[in-house]
Protein backbone atom coordinates (compact mmCIF):
# COMPACT_ATOMS: atom_id res chain seq x y z
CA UNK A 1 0.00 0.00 0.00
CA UNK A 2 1.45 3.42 -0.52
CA UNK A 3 1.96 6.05 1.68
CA UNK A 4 2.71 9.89 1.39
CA UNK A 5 3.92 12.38 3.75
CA UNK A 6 4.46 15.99 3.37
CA UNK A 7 6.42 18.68 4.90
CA UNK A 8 7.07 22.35 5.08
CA UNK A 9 9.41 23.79 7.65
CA UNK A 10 12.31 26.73 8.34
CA UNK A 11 14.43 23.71 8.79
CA UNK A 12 15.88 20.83 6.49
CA UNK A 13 12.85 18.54 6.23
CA UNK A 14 15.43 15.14 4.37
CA UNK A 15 15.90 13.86 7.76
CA UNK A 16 11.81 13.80 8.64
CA UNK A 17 10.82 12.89 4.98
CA UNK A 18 12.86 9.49 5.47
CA UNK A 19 11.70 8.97 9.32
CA UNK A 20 7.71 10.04 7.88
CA UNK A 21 8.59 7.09 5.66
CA UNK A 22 10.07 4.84 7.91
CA UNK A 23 6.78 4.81 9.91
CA UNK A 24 5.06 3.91 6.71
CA UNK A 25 7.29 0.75 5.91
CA UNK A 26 4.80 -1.43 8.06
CA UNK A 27 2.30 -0.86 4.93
CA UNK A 28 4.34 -2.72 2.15
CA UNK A 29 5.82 -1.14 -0.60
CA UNK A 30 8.58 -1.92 -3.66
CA UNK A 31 9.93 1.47 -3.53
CA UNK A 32 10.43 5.09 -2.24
CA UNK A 33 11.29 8.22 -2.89
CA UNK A 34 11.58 12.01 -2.12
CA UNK A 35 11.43 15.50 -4.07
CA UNK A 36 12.47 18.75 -2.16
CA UNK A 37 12.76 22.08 -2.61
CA UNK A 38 15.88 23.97 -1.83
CA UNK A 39 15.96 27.94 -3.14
CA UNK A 40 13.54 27.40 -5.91
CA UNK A 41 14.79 24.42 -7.53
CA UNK A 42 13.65 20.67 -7.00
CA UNK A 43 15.59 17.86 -5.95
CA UNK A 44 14.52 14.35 -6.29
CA UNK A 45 15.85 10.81 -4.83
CA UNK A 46 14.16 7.68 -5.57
CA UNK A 47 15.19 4.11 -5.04
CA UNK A 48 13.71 0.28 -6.13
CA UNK A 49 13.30 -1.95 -2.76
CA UNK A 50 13.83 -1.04 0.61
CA UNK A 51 13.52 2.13 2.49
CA UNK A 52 17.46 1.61 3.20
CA UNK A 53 18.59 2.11 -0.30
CA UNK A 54 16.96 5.31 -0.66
CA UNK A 55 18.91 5.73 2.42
CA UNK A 56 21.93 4.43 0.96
CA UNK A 57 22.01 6.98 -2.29
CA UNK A 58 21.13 9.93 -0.16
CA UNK A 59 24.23 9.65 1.91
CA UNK A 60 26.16 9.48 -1.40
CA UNK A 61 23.97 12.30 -3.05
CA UNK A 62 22.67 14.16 -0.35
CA UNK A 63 19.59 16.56 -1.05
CA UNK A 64 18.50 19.36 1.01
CA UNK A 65 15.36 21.65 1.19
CA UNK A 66 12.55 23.69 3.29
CA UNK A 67 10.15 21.91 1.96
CA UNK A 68 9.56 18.22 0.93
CA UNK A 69 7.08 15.32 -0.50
CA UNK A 70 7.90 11.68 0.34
CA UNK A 71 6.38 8.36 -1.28
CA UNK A 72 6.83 4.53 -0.69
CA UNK A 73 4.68 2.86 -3.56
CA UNK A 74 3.42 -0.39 -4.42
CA UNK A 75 3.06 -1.28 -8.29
CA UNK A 76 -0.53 -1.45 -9.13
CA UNK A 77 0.47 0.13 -12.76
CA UNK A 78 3.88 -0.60 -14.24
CA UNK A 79 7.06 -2.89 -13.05
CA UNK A 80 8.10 -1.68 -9.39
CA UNK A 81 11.22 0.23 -10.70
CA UNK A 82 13.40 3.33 -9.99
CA UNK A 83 11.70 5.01 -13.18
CA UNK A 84 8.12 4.18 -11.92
CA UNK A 85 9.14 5.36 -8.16
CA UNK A 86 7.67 8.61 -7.00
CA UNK A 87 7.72 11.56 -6.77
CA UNK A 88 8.10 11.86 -10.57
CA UNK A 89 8.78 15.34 -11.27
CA UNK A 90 10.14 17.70 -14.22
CA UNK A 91 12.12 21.17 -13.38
CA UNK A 92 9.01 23.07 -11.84
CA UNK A 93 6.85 20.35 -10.19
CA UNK A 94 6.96 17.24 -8.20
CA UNK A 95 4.10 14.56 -8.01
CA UNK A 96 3.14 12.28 -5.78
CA UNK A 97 -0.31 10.32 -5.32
CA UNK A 98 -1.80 7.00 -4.83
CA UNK A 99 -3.99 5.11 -6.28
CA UNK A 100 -4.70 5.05 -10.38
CA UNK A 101 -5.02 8.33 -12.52
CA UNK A 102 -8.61 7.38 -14.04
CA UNK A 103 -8.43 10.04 -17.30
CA UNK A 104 -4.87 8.36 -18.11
CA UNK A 105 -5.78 8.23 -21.38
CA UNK A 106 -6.86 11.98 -21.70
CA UNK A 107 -3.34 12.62 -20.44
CA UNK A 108 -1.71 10.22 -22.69
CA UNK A 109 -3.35 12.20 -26.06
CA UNK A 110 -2.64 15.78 -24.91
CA UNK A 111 0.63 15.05 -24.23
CA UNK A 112 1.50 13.16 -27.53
CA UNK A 113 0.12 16.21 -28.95
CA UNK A 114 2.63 17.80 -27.54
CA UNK A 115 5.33 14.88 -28.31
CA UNK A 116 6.21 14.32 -24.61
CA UNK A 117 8.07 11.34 -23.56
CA UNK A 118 5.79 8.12 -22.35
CA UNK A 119 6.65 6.75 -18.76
CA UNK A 120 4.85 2.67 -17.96
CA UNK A 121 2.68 5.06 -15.62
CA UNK A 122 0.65 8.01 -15.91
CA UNK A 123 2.40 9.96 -13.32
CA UNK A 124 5.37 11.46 -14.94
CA UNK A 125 2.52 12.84 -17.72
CA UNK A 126 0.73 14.40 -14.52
CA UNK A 127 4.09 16.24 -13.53
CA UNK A 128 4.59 17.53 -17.14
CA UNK A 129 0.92 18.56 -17.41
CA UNK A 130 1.11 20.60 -14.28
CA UNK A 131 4.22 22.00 -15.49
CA UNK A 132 2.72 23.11 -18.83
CA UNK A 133 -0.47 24.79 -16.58
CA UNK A 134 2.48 26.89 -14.44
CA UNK A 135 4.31 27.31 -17.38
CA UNK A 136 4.15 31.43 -16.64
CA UNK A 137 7.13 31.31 -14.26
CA UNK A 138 10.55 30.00 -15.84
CA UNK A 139 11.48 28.54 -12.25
CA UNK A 140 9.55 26.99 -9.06
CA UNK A 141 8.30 29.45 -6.70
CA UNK A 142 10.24 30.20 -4.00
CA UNK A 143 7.75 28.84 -1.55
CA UNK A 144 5.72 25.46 -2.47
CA UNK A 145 1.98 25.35 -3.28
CA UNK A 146 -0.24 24.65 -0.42
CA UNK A 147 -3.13 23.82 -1.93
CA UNK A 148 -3.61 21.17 -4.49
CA UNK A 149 -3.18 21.86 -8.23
CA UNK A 150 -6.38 19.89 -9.87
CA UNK A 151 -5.52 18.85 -13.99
């Protein structure tokens, strides 16, 4: 089953992202991930299997930032691999949900329209939809959303 957590803080939220997900290993899951956001730019970790190699490639590539989504996910769409982990995200947004995306294939045509790359999931077409929609600003706000953005 997956699980999300979310944080915003004046602090580095890495360390309570991977303890949030910790908490959530009891659920069952084939692999996690986490997207932050450090001066207006996004940084992403993901990992295939255990919450201890996410753990594993942060302490060789460690990401910082004030605020933070975290995801362990079990396949119910697509192979449970480091390209189908979340958060799946592109330079000014970073996705995470559970459960299936039911207009899929609305997603899948506008975004062929638009020649966009295809994923085994819908989610990485969610994060370059919602980029298109804030496609006004050339970088991520300085401050996350805090309500949800609806496609």
């Amino acid at each position: 089953m997956c699980g999300i957590i979310g944080i915003l803080s004046q602090e580095n939220v890495t360390p309570r992202l991977i303890e949030g997900l910790s908490r959530l290993e009891y659920r069952g899951y084939d692999s996690a991930g986490i997207a932050t956001l450090n001066d207006g730019a996004i940084d992403r970790s993901r990992a295939k299997g255990k919450l201890a190699n996410l753990k594993d490639k942060l302490a060789a590539n460690p990401i910082q930032g004030n605020a933070g989504i975290g995801h362990t996910r079990w396949a119910t769409h697509g192979g449970p691999t480091e390209d189908n982990a979340h958060p799946h995200a592109t330079e000014k947004v970073a996705v995470v949900h559970n459960g299936i995306i039911e207009n899929y294939a609305t997603l899948k045509s506008e975004l062929k329209k638009n020649k966009s790359a295809s994923k085994q999931t819908p989610t990485p077409k969610s994060s370059r939809i919602s980029s298109t929609i804030t496609s006004n600003k050339e970088t991520p706000p300085k401050t996350p959303l805090t309500r949800p953005l609806h496609v």
